[in-house]
Protein backbone atom coordinates (compact mmCIF):
# COMPACT_ATOMS: atom_id res chain seq x y z
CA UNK A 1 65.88 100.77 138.40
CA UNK A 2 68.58 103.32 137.93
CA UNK A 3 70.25 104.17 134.74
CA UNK A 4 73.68 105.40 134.09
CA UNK A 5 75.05 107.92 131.83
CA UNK A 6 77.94 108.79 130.29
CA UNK A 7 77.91 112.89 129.63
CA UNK A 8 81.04 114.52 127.47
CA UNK A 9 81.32 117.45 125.03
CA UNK A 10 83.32 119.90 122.66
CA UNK A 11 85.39 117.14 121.53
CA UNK A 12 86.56 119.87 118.97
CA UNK A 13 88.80 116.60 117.12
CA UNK A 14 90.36 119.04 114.30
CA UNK A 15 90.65 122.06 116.60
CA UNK A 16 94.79 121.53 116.25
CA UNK A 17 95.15 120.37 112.57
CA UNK A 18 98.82 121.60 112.19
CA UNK A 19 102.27 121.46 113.74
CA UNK A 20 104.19 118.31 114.01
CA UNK A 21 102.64 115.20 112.51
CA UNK A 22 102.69 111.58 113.91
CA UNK A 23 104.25 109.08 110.98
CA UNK A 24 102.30 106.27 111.74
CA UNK A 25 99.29 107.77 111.14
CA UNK A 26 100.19 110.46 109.10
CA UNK A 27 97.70 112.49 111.50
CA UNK A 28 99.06 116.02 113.45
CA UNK A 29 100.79 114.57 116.59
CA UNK A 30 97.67 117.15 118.57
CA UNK A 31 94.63 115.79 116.53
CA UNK A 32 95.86 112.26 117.62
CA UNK A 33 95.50 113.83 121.56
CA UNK A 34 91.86 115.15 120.67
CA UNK A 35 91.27 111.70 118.81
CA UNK A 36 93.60 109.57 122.15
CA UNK A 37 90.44 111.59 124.40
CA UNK A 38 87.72 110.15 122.83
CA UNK A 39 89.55 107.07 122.77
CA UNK A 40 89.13 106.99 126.66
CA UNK A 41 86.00 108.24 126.77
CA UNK A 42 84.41 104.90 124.28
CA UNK A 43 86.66 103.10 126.39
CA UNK A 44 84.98 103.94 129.86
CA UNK A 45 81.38 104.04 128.18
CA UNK A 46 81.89 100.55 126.88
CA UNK A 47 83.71 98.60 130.49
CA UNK A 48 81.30 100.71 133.03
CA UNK A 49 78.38 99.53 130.64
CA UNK A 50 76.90 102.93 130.91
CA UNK A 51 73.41 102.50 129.23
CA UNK A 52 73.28 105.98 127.39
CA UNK A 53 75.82 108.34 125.91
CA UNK A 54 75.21 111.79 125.62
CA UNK A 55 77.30 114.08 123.48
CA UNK A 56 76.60 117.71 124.20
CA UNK A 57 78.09 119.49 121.04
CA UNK A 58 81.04 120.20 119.00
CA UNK A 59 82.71 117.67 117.41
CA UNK A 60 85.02 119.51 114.99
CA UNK A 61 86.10 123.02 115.44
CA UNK A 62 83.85 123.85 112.01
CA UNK A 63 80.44 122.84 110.02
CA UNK A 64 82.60 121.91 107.16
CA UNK A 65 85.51 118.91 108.45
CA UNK A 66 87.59 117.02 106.08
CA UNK A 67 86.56 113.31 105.79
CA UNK A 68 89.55 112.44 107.03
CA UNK A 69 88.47 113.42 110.76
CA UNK A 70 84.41 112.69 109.93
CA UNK A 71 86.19 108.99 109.53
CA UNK A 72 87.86 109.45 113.12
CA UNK A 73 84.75 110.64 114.49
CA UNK A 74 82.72 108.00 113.02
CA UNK A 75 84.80 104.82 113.82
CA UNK A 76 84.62 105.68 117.40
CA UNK A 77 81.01 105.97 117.18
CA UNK A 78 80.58 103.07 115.76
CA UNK A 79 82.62 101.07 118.58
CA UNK A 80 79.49 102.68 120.99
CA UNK A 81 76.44 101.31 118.60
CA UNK A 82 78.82 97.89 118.42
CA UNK A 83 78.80 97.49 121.99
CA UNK A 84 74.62 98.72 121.73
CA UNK A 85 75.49 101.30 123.31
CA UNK A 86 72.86 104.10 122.38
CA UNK A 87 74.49 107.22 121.94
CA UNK A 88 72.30 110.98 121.19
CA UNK A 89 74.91 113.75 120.16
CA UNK A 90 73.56 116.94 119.95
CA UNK A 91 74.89 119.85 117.40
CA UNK A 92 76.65 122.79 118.55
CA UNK A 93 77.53 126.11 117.84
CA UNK A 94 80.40 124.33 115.38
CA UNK A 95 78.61 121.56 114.01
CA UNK A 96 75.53 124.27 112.64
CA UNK A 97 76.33 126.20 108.94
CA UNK A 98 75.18 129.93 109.27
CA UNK A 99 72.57 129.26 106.16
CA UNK A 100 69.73 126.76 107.19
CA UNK A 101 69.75 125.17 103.99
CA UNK A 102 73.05 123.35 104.87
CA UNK A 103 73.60 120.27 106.57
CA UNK A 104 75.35 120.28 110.12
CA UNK A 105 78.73 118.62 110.45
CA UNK A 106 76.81 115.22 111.94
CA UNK A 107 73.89 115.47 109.75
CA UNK A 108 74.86 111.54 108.13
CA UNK A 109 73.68 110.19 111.88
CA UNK A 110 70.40 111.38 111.11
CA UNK A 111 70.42 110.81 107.65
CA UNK A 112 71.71 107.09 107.72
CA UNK A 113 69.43 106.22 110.54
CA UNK A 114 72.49 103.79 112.15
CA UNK A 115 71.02 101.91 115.05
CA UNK A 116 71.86 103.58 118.28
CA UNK A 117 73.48 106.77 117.06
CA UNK A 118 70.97 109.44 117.35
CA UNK A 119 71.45 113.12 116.18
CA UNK A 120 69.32 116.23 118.40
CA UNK A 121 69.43 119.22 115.81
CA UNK A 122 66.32 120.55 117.19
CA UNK A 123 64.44 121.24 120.72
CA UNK A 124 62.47 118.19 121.26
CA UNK A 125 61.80 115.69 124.05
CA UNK A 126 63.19 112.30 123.06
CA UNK A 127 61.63 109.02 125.67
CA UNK A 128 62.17 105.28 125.67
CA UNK A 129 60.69 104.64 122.41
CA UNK A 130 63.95 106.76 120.70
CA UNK A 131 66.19 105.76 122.94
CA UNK A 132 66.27 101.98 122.45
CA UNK A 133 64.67 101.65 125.72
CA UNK A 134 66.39 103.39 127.92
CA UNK A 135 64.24 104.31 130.63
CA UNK A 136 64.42 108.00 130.87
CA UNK A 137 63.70 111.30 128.51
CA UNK A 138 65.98 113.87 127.23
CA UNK A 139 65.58 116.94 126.50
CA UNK A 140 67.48 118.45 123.88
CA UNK A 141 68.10 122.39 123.22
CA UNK A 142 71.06 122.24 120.02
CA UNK A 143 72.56 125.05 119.30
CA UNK A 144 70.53 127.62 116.97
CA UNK A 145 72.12 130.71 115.17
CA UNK A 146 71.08 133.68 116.28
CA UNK A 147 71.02 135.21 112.67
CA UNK A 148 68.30 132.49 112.01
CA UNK A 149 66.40 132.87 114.81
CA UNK A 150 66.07 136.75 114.86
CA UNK A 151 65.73 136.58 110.76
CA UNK A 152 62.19 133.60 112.04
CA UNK A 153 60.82 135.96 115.12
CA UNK A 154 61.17 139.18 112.61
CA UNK A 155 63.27 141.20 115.21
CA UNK A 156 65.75 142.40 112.82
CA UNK A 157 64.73 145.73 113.53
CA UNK A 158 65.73 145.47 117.43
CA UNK A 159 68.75 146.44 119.20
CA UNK A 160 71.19 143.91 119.88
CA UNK A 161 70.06 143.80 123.92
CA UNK A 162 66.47 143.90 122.31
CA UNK A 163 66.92 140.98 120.74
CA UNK A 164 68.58 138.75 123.23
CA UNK A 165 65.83 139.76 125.76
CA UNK A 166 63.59 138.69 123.30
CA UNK A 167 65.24 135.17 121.70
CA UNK A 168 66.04 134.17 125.16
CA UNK A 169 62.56 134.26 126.12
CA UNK A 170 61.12 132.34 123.31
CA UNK A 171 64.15 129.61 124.11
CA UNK A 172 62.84 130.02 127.43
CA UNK A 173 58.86 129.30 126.92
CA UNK A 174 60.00 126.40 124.34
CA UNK A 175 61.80 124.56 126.76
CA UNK A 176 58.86 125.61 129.18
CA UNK A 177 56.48 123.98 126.96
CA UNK A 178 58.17 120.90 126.94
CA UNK A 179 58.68 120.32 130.43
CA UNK A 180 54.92 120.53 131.28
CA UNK A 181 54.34 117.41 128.73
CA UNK A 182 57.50 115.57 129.98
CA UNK A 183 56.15 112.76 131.85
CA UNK A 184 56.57 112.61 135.60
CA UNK A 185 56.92 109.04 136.33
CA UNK A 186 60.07 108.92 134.01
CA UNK A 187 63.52 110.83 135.22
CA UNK A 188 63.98 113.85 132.77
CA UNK A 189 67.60 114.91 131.46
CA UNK A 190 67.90 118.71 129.75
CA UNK A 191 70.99 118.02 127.82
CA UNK A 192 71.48 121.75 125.85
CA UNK A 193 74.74 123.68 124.23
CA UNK A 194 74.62 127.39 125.38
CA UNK A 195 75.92 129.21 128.45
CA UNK A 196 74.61 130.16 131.19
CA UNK A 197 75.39 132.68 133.30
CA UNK A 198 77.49 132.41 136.43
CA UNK A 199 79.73 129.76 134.36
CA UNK A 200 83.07 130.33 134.39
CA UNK A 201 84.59 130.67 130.79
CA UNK A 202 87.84 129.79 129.78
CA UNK A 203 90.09 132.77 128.40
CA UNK A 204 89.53 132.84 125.04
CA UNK A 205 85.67 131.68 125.02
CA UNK A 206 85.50 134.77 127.60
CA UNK A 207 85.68 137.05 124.47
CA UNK A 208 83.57 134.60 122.11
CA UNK A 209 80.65 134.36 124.50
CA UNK A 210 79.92 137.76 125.55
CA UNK A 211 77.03 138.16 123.16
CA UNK A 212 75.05 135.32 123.12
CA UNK A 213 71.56 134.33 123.57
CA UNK A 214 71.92 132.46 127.24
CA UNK A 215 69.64 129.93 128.91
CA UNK A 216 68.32 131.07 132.69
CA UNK A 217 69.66 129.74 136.01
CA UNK A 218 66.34 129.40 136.75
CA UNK A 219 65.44 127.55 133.81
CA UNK A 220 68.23 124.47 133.72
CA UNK A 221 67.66 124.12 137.61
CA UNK A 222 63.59 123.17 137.26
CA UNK A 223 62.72 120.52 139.58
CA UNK A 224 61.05 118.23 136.75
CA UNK A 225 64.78 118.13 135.91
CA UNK A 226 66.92 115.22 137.32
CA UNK A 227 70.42 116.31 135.77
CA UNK A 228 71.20 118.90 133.20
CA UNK A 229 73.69 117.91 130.72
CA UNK A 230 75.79 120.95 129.19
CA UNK A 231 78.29 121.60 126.50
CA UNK A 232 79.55 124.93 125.60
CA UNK A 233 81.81 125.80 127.75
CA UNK A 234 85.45 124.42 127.93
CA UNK A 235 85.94 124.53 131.77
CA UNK A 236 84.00 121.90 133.94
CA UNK A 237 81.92 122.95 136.33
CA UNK A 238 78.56 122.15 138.16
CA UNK A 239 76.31 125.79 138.46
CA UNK A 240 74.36 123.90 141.34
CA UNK A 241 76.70 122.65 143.63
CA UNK A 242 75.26 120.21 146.27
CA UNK A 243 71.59 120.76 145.18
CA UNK A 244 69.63 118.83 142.96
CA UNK A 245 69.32 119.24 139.64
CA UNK A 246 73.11 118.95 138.84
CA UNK A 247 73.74 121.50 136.40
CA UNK A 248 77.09 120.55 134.53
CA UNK A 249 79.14 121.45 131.80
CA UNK A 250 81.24 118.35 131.31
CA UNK A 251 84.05 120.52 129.98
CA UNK A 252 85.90 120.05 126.73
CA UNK A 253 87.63 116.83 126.54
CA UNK A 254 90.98 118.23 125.58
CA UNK A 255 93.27 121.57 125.68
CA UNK A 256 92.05 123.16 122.76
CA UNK A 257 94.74 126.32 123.64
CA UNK A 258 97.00 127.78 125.98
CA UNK A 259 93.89 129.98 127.87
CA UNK A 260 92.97 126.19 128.94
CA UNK A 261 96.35 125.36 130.27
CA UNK A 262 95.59 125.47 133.85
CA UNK A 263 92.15 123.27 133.90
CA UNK A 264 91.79 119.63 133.70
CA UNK A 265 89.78 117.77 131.22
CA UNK A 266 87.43 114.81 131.37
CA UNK A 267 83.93 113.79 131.43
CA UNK A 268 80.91 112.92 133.37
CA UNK A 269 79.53 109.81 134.59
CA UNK A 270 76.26 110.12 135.98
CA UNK A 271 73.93 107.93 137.98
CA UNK A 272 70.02 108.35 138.28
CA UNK A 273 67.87 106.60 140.87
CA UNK A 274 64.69 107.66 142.34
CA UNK A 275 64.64 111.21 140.20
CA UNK A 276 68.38 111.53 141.95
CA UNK A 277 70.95 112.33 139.65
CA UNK A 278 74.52 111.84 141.52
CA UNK A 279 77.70 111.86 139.53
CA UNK A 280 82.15 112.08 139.10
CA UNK A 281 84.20 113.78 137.07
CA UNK A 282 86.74 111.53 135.13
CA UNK A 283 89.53 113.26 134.99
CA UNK A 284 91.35 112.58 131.30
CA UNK A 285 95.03 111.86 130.49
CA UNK A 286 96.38 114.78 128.54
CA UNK A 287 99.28 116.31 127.00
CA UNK A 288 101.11 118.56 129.49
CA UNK A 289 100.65 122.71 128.44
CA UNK A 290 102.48 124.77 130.28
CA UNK A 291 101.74 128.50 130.04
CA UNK A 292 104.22 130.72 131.31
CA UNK A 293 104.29 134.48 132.25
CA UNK A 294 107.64 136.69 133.05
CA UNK A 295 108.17 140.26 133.44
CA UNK A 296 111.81 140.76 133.70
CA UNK A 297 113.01 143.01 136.68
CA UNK A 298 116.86 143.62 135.73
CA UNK A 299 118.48 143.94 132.26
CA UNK A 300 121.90 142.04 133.79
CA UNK A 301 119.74 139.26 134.84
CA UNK A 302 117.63 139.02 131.76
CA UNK A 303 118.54 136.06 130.14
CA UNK A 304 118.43 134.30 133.62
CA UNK A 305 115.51 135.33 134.95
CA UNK A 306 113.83 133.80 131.60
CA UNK A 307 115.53 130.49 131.86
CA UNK A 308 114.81 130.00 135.82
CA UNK A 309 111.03 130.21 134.33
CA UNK A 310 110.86 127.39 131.77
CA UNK A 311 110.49 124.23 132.71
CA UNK A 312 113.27 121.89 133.11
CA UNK A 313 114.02 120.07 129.43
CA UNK A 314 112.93 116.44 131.56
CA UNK A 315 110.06 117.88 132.25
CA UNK A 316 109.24 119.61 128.78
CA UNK A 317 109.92 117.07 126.42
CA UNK A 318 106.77 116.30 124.34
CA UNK A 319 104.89 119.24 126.48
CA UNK A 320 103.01 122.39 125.23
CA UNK A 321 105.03 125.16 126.20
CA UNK A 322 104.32 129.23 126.01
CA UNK A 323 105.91 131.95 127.31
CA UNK A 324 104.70 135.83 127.56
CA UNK A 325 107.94 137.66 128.06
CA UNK A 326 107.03 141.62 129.34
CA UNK A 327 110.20 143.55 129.32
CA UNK A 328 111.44 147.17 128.36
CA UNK A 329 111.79 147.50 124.74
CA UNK A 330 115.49 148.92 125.13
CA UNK A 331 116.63 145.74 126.66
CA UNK A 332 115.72 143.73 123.60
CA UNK A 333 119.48 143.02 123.06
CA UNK A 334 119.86 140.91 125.97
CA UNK A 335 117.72 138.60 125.28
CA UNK A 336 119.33 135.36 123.46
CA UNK A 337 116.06 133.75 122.21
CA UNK A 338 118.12 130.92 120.35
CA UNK A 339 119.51 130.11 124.15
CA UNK A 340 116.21 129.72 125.02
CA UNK A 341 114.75 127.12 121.97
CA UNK A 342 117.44 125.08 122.75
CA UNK A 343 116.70 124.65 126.47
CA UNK A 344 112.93 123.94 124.72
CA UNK A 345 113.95 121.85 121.68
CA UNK A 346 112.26 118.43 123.37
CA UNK A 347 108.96 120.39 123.65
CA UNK A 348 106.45 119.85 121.11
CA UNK A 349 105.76 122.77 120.63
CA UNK A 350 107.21 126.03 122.31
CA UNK A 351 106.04 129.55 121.79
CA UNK A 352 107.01 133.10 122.65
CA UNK A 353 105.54 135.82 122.95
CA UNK A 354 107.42 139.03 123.00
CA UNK A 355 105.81 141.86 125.16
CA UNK A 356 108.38 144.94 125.01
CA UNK A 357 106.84 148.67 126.56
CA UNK A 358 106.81 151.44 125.43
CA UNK A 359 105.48 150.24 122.33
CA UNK A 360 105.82 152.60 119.14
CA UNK A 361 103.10 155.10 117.87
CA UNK A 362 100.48 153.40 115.44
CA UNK A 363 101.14 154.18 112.39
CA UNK A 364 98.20 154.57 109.10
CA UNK A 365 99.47 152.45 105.97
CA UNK A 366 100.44 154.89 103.32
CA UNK A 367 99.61 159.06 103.45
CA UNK A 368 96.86 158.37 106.03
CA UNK A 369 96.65 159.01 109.71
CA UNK A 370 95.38 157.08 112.86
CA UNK A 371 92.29 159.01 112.54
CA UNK A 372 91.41 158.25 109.31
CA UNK A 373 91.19 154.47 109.53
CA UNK A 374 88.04 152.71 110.06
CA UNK A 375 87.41 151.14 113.71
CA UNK A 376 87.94 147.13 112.66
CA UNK A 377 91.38 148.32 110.67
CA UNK A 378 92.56 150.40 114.24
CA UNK A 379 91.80 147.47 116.68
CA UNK A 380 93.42 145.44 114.19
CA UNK A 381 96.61 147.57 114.33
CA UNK A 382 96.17 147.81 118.41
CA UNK A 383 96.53 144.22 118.30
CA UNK A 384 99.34 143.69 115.88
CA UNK A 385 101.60 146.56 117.98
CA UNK A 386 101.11 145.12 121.06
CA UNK A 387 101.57 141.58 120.16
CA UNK A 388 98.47 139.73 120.31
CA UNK A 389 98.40 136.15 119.38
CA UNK A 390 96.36 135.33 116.11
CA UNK A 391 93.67 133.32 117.59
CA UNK A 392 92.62 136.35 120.11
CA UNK A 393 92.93 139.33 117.09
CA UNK A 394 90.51 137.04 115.40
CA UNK A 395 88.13 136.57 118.43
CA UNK A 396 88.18 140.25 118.78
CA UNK A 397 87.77 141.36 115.67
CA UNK A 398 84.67 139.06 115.67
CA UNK A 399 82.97 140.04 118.86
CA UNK A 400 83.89 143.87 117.68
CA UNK A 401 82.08 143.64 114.75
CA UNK A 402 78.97 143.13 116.06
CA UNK A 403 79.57 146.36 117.81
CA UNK A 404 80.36 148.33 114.78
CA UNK A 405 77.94 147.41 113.01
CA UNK A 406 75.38 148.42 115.95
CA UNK A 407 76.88 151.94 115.64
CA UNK A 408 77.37 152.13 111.76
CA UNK A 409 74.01 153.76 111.54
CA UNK A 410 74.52 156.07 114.30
């Protein structure tokens, strides 16, 4: 008998908790899209009477959501166990606090025990007997800090590369371990959050992921495996292409930013027969992003060159709408920006970003000079004078951090 399964992930619901808001429910007009996602997705789980769900991280964009979209979250999960429809969501990198003693952002699954909504927050095999039946085993690999697990091996004392060698290994004989007493008469599903590599990244998680613990190629492609169930990673994707295991990241269910503009969102339904996993991608109806790139050629024909690139107002009203605009910094004056909100002003949101050359000399605060600032405070100005967006300062500084503090000691 075959079973069918219903595979989605990084639902991120409160990822866009500003902007415009919708007055019937009082909710920002984007978390309604995240929220108008999931919608679909209980929707398809409950008319192709899949017989398991399984979430593969990140439901909010943080540990810590308001109850307002825990409620969100929870009535939709609720329409799966009223349909008895068993669902196993597993915690991400953003449902996990950074100090153990916390609770994760779906801990009240676990907690409340509410028939067939089932919480992974550690590496264990789960089989018939947890699954309300279902005929099959899971695997689950959650998300685990790294701070935690270097702080429980005792490798604080390693360098960073040291380290991941090391924590990827142990993830690697853990998993290992579990396979061998996985039994062989049932299909097996490895349903983990973490990249892997070969995946292609979406812009922004490009910069976030670069220093991670990863799981092996070899490892998510084991032949006890009859479909490996990812989350992660925003952009879908199958790392084993025409072979069996399928090895998929189901994507992230909607646009969480402009760096995701270009790729479409959905999820997974998979069918297993035989230890054969086959399955489709389901693609999901989003809001329209369009992200937009110019680098103007002639200062007479600046202000048209910029309008022939936006979208037509028909086709922009109630879209997502950026625009990079590269130009020299001495033609600044013919640019009309208030021309070009009003060609926008059906969009729901439109943003530009300025990108003049030549850009001026960094400058210290105060008495100080460029050399005398510390590393994190100069990539912060390098960012700021060439007009970086918020959201990728932020991801830098992050990711640089680590860095520094690597050298600090130097």
């Amino acid at each position: 008998m075959g079973v069918r399964i219903l595979h989605f992930s990084d639902a991120h619901i409160d990822t866009a908790a500003g902007g415009k808001r919708d007055p019937s429910s009082g909710l920002p007009v984007r978390v309604n899209d995240f929220l108008s996602a999931l919608d679909q997705i209980v929707d398809s789980a409950i008319q192709e009477k899949v017989d398991l769900v399984l979430f593969a991280g990140d439901a909010y964009r943080n540990p810590t959501p308001v109850p307002t979209y825990q409620r969100e979250w929870g009535k939709r999960m609720m329409r799966l166990a009223d349909a008895k429809i068993p669902v196993l969501m597993l915690t991400g990198n953003h449902d996990v606090a950074p100090a153990t003693s916390r609770a994760s952002s779906l801990q009240e699954y676990e907690t409340l025990a509410v028939p067939y909504l089932h919480l992974a927050r550690t590496i264990r095999l789960w089989g018939p007997q947890d699954l309300n039946d279902v005929p099959l085993q899971v695997l689950t690999v959650p998300w685990a800090s790294k701070s935690t697990m270097i702080a429980a091996l005792g490798l604080q004392r390693l360098k960073q590369d040291e380290q991941n060698t090391r924590l990827e290994a142990e993830l690697s004989e853990r998993i290992h371990a579990y396979l061998d007493d996985s039994d062989p008469a049932l299909p097996l599903v490895l349903m983990a959050h973490y990249a892997v590599p070969g995946a292609k990244y979406s812009k922004r998680q490009s910069v976030m992921i670069g220093r991670e613990v990863l799981l092996s190629p070899g490892l998510v492609k084991d032949d006890r495996i009859a479909y490996t169930a990812l989350g992660h990673i925003h952009r879908h994707q199958d790392l084993n292409p025409g072979n069996q295991p399928p090895v998929v990241y189901s994507g992230s269910t909607e646009r969480v930013d402009f760096g995701e503009s270009d790729e479409e969102k959905g999820f997974v339904l998979v069918d297993i027969s035989g230890g054969q996993a086959s399955y489709t991608f389901h693609r999901l109806a989003g809001r329209r992003f369009y992200n937009l790139e110019i680098m103007v050629q002639s200062a007479e024909t600046f202000q048209q060159e910029v309008l022939n690139v936006l979208p037509s107002p028909e086709k922009a009203e109630d879209a997502m709408v950026r625009l990079v605009l590269t130009y020299p910094r001495e033609w600044e004056p013919f640019l009309d920006e208030n021309e070009l909100r009003k060609r926008m002003n059906q969009a729901l949101e439109f943003h530009l970003i300025r990108k003049p050359t030549q850009p001026q000399r960094i400058r210290a605060l105060g008495d100080g000079s460029v050399m005398n600032l510390e590393p994190s405070a100069l990539l912060r100005k390098y960012c700021e004078v060439n007009s970086f967006e918020a959201e990728d300062t932020a991801a830098l500084l992050e990711q640089a951090a680590a860095i520094f503090d690597d050298f600090s000691g130097l």
